[in-house]
PDB file of N, CA and C in Angstrom:
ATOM      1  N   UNK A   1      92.177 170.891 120.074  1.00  0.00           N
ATOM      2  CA  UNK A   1      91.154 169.880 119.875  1.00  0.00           C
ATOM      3  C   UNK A   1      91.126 169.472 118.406  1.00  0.00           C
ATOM      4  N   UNK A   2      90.788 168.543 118.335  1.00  0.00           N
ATOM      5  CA  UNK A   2      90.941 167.713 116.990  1.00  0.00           C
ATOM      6  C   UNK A   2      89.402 167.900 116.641  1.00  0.00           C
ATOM      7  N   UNK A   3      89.205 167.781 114.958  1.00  0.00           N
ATOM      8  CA  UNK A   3      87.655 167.063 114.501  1.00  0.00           C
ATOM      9  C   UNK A   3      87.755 165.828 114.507  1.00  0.00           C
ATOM     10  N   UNK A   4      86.443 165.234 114.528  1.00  0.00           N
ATOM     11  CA  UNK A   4      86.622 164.030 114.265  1.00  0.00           C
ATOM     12  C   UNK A   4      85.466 164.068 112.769  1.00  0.00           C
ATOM     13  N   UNK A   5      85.367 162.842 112.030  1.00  0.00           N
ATOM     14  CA  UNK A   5      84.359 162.541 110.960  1.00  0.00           C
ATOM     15  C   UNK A   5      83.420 163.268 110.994  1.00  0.00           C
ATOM     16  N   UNK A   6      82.566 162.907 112.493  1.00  0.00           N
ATOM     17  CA  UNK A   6      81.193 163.778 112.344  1.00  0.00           C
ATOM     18  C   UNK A   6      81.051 165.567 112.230  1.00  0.00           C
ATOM     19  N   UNK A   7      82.517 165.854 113.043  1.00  0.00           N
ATOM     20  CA  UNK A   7      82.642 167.199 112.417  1.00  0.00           C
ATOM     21  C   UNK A   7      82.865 167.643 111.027  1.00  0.00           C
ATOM     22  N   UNK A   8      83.918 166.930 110.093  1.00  0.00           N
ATOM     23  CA  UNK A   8      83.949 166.872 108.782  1.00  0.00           C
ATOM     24  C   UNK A   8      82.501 166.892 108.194  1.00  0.00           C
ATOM     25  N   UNK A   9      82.088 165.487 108.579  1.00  0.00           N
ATOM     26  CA  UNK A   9      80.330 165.863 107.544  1.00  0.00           C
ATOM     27  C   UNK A   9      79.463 167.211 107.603  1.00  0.00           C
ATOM     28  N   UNK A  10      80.193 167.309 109.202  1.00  0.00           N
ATOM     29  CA  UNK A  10      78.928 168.371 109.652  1.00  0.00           C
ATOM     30  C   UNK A  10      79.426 169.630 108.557  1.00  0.00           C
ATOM     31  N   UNK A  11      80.494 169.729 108.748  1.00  0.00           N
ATOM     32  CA  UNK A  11      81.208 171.123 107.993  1.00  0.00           C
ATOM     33  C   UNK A  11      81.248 171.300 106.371  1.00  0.00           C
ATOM     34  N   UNK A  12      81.189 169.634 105.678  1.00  0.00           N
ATOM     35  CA  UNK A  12      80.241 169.571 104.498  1.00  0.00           C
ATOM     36  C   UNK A  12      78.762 169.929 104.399  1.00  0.00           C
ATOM     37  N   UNK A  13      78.408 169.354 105.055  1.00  0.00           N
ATOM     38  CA  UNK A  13      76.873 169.576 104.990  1.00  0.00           C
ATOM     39  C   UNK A  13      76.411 171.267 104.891  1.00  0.00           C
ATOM     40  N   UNK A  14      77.114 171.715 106.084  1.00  0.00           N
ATOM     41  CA  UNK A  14      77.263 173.272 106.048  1.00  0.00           C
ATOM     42  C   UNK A  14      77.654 174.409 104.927  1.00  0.00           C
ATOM     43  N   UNK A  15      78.418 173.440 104.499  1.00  0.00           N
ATOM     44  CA  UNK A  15      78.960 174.246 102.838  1.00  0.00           C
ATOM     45  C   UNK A  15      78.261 173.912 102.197  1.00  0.00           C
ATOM     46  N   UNK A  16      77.151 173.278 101.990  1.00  0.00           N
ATOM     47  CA  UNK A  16      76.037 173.244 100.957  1.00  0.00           C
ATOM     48  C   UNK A  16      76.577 172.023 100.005  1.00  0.00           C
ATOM     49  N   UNK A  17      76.989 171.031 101.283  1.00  0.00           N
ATOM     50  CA  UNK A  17      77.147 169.503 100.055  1.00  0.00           C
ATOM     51  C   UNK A  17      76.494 169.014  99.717  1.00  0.00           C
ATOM     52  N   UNK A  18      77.027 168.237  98.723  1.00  0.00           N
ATOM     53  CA  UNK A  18      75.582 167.907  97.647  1.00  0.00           C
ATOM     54  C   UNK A  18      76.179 165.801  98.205  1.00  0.00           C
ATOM     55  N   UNK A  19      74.995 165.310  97.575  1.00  0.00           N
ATOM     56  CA  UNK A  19      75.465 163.540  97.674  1.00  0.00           C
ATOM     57  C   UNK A  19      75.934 163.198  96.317  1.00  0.00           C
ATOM     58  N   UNK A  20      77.017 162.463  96.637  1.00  0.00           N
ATOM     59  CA  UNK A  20      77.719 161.957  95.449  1.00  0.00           C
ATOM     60  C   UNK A  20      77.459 160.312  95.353  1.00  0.00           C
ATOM     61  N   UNK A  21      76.861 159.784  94.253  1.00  0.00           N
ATOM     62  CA  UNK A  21      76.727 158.398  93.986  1.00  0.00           C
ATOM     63  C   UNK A  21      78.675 158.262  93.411  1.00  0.00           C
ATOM     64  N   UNK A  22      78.644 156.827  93.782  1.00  0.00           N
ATOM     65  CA  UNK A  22      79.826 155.966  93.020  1.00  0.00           C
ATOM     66  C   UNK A  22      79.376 154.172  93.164  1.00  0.00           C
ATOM     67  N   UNK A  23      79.931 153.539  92.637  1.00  0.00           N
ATOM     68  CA  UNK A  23      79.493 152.320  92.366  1.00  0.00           C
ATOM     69  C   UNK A  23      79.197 151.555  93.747  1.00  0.00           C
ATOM     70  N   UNK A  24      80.393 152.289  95.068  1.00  0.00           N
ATOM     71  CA  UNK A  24      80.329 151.461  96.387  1.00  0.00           C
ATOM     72  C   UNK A  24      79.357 151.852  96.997  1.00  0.00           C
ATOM     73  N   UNK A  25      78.963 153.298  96.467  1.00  0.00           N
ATOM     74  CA  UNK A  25      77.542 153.814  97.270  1.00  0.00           C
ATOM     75  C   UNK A  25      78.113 155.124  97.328  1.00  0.00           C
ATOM     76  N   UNK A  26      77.270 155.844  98.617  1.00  0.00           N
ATOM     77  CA  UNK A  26      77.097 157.501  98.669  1.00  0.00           C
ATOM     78  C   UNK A  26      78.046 157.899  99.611  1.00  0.00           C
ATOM     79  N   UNK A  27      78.424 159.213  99.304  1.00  0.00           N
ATOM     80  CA  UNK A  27      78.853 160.069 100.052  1.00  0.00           C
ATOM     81  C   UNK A  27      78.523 161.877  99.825  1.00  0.00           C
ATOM     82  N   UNK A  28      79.151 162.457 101.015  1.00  0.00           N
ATOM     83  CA  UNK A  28      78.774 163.569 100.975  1.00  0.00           C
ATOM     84  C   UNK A  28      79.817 164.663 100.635  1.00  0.00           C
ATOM     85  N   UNK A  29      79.894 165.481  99.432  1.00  0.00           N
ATOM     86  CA  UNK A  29      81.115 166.563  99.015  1.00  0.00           C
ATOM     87  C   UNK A  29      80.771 167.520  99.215  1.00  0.00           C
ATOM     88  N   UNK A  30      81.566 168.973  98.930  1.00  0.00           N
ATOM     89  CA  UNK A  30      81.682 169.933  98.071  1.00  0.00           C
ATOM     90  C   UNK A  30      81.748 169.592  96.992  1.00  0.00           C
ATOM     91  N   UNK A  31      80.851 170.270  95.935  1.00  0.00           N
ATOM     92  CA  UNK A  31      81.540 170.494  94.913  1.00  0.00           C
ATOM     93  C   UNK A  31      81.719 171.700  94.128  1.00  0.00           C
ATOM     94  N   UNK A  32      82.283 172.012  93.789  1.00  0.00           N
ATOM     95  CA  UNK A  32      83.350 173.100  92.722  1.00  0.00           C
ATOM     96  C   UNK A  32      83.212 172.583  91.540  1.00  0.00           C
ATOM     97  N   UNK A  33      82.317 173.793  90.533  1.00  0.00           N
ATOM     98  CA  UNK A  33      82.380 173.714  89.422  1.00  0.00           C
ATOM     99  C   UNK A  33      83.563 174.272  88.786  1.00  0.00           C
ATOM    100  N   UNK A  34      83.708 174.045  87.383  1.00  0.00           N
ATOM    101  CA  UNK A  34      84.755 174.392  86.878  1.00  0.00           C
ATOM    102  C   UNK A  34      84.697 175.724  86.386  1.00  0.00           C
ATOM    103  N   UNK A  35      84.993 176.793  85.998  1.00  0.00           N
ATOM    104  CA  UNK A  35      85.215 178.247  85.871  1.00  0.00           C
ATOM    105  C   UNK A  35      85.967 178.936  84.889  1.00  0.00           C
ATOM    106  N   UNK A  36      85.771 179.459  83.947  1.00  0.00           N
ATOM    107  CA  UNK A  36      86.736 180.463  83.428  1.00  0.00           C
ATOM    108  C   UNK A  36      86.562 181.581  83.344  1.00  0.00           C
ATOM    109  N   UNK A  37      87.714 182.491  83.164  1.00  0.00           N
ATOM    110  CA  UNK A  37      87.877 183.554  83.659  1.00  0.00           C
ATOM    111  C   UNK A  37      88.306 184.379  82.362  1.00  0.00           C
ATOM    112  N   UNK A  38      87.869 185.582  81.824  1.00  0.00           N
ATOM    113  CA  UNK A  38      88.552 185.508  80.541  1.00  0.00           C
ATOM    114  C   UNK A  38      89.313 187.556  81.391  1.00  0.00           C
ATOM    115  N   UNK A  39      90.561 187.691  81.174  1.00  0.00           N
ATOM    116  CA  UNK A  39      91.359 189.060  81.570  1.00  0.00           C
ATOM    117  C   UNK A  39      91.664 189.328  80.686  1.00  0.00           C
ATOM    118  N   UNK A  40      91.880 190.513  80.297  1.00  0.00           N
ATOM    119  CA  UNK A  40      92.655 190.494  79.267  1.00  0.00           C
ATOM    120  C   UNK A  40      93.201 189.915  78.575  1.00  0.00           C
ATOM    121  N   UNK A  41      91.989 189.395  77.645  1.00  0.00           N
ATOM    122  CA  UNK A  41      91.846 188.893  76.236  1.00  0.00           C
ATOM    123  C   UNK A  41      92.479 186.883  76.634  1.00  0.00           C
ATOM    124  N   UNK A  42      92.736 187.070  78.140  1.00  0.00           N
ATOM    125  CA  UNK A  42      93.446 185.418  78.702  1.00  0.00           C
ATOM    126  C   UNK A  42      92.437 184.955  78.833  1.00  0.00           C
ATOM    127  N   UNK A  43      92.491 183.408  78.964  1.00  0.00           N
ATOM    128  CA  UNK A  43      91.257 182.266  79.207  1.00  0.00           C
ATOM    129  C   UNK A  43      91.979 181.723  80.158  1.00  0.00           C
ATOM    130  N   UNK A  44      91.416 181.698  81.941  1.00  0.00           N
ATOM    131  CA  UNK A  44      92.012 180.200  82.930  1.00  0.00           C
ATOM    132  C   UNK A  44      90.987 179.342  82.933  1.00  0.00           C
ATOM    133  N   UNK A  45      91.152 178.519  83.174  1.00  0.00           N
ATOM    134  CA  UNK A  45      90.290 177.689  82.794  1.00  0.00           C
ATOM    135  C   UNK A  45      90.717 176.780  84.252  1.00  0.00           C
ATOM    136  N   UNK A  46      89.366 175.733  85.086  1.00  0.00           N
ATOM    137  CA  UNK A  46      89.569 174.843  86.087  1.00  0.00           C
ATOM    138  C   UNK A  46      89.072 174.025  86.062  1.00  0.00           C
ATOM    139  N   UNK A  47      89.528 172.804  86.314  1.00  0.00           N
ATOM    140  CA  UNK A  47      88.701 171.551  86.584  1.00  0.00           C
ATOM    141  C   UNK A  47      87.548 171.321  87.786  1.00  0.00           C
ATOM    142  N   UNK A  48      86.782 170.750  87.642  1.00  0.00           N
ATOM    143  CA  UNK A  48      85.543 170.328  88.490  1.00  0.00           C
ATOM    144  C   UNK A  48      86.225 169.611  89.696  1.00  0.00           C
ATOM    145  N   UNK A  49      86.133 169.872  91.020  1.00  0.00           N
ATOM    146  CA  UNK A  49      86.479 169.192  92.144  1.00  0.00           C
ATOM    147  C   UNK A  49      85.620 168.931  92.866  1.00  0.00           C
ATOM    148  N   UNK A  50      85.408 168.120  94.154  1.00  0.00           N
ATOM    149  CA  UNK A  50      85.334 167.478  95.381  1.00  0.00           C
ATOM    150  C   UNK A  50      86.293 167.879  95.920  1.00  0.00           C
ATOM    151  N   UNK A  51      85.595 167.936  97.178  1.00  0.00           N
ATOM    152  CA  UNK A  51      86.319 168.163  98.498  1.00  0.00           C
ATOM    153  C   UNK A  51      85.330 166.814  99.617  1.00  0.00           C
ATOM    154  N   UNK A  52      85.721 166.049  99.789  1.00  0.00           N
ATOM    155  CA  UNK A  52      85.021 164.930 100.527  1.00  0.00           C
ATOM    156  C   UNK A  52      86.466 164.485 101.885  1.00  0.00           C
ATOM    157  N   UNK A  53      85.602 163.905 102.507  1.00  0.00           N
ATOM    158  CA  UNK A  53      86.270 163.078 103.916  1.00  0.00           C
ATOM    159  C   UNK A  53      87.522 162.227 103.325  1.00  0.00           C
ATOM    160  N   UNK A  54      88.225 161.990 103.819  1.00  0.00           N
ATOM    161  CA  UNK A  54      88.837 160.569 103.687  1.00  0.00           C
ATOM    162  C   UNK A  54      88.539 159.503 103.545  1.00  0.00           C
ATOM    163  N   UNK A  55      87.976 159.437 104.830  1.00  0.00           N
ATOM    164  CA  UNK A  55      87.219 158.027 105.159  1.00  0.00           C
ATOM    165  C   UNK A  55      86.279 157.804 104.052  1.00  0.00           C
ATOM    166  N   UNK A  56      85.261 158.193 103.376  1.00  0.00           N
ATOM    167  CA  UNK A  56      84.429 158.364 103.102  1.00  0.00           C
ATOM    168  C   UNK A  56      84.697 157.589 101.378  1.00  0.00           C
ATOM    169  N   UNK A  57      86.090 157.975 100.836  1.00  0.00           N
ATOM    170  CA  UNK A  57      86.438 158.040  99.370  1.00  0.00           C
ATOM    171  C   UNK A  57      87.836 156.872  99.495  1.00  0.00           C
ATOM    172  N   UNK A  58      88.539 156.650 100.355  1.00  0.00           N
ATOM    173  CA  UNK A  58      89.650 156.283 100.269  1.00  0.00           C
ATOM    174  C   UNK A  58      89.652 154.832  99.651  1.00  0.00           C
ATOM    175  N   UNK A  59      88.519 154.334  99.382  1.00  0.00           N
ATOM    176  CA  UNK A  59      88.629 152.872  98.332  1.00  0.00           C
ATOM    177  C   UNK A  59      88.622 153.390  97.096  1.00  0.00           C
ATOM    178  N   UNK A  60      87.879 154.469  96.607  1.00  0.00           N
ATOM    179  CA  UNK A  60      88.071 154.830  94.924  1.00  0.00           C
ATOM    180  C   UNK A  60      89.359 155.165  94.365  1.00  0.00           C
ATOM    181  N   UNK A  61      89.452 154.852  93.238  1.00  0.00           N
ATOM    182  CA  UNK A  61      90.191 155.412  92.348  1.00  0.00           C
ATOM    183  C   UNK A  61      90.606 155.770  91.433  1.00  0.00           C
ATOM    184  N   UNK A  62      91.914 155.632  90.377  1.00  0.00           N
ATOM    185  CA  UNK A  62      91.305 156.431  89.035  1.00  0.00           C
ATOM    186  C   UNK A  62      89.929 155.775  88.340  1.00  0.00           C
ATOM    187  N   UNK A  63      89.460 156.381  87.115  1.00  0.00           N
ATOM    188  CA  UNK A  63      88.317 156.536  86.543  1.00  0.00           C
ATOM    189  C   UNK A  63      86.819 155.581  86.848  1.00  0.00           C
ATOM    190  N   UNK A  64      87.050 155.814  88.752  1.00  0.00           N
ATOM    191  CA  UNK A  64      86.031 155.660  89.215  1.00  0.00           C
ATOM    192  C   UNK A  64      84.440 156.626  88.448  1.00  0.00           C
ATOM    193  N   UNK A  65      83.839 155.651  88.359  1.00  0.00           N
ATOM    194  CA  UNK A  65      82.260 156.544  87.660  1.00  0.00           C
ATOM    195  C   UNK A  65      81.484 157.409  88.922  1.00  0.00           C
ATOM    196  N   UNK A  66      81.616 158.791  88.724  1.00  0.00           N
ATOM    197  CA  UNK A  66      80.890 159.416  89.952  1.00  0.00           C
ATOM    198  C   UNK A  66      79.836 160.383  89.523  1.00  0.00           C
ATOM    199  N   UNK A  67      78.435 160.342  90.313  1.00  0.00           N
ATOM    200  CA  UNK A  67      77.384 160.962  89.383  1.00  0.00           C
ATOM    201  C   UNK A  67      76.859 161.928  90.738  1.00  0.00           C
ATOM    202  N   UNK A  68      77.119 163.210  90.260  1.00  0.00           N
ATOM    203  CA  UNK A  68      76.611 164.507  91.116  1.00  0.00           C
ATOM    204  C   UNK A  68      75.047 165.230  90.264  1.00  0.00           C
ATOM    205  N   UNK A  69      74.186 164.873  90.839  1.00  0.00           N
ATOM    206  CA  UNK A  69      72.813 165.495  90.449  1.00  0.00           C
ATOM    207  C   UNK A  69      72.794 164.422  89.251  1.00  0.00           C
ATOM    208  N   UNK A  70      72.583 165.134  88.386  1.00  0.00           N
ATOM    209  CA  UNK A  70      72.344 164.848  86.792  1.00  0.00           C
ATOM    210  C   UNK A  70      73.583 164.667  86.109  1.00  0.00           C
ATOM    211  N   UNK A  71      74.900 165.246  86.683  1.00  0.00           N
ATOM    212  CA  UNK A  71      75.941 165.622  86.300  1.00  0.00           C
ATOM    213  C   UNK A  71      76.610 163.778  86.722  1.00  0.00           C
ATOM    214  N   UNK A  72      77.292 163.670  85.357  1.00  0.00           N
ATOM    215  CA  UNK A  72      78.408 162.493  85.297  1.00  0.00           C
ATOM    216  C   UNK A  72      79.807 162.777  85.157  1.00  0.00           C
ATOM    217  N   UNK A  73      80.976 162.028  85.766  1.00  0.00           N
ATOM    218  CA  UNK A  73      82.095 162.595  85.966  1.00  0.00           C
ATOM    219  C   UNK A  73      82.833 161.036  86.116  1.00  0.00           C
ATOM    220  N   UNK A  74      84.253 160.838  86.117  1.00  0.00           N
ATOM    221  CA  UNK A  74      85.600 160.162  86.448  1.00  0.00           C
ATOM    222  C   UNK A  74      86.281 160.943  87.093  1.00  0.00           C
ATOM    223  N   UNK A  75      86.917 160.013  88.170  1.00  0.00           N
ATOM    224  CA  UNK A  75      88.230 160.295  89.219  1.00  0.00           C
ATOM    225  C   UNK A  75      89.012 160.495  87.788  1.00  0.00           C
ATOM    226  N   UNK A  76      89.776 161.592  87.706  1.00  0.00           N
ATOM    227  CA  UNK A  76      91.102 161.982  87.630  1.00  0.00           C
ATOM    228  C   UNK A  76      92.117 161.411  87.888  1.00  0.00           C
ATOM    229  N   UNK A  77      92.497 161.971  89.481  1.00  0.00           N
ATOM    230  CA  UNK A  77      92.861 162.161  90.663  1.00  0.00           C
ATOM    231  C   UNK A  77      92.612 162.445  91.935  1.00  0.00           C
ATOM    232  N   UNK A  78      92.987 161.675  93.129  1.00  0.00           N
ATOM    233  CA  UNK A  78      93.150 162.166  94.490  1.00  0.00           C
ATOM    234  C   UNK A  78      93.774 162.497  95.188  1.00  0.00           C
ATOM    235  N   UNK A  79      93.598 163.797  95.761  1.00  0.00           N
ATOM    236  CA  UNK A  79      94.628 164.226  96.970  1.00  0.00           C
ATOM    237  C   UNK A  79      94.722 164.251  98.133  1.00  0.00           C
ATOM    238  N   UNK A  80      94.506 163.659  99.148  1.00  0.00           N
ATOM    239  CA  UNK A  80      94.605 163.332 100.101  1.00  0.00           C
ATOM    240  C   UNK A  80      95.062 164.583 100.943  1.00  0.00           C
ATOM    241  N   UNK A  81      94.761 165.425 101.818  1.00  0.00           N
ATOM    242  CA  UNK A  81      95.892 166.888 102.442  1.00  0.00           C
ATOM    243  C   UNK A  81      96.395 166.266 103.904  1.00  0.00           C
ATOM    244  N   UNK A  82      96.225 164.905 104.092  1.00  0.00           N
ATOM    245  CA  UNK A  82      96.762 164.553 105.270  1.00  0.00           C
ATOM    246  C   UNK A  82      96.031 164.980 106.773  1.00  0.00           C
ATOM    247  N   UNK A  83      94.746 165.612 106.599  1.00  0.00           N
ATOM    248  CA  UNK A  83      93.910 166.150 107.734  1.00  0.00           C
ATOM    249  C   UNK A  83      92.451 165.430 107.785  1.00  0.00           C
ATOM    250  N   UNK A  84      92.314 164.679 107.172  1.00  0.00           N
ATOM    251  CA  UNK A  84      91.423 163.400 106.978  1.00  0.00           C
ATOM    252  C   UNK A  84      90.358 164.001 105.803  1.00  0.00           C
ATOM    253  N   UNK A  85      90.906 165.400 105.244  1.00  0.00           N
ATOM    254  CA  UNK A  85      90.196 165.673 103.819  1.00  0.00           C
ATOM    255  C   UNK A  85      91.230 165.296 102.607  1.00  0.00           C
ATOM    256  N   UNK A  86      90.068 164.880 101.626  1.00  0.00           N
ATOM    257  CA  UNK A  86      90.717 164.545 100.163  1.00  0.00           C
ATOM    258  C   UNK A  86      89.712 165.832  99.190  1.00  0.00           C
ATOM    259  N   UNK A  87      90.539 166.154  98.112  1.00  0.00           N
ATOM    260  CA  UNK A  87      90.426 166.864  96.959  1.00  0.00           C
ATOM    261  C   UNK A  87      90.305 165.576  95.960  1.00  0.00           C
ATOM    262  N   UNK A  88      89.248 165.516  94.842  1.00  0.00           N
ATOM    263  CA  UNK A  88      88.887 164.517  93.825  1.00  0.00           C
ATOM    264  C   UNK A  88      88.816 165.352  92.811  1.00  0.00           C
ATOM    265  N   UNK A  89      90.227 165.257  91.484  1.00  0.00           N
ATOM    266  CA  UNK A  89      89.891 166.224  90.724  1.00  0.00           C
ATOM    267  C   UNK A  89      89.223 165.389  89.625  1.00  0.00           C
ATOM    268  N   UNK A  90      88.249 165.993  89.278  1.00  0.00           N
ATOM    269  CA  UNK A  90      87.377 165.312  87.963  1.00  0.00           C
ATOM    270  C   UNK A  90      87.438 165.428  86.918  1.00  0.00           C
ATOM    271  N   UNK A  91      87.256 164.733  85.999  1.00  0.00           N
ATOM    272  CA  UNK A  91      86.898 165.202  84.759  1.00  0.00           C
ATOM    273  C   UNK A  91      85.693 164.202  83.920  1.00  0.00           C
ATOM    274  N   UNK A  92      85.020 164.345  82.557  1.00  0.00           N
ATOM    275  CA  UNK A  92      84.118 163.857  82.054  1.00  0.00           C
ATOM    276  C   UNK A  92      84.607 163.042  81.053  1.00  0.00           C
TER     277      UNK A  92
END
């Protein structure tokens, strides 16, 4: 059996998505803050992502203006995984 959209939202919503403004209007993500990690005496360091629908994002693109809470951000990049989810990596 396949998902369809409304399963996607539903399974955002479930992960504790937050609404994302962009200029065309709203949608609904994950989001993933960015993180570092310090190991032995190393720094990794990650960029801020989205995890959103396809459908949902597939008109944006680079340094689209996207505003999570209070938090302001630009498209990066998009990745598309071919299962009707996209990864939006961000930056400020």
């Amino acid at each position: 059996m396949f998902e369809s959209d409304a399963d996607r939202l539903a399974m955002i919503q479930g992960l504790g998505g937050q609404l994302v403004l962009s200029p065309d209007g709203e949608f609904w993500a994950v989001f993933e803050r960015p993180s570092a990690l310090s190991l032995d005496g190393s720094v990794e360091t990650r960029q801020p992502v989205l995890i959103a629908r396809t459908a949902d994002v597939e008109a944006l693109t680079k340094d689209t203006p996207l505003s999570i809470g209070t938090e302001e951000f630009r498209i990066k990049r998009l990745e598309p995984d071919g299962t009707g989810m996209t990864t939006i990596i961000l930056r400020r």
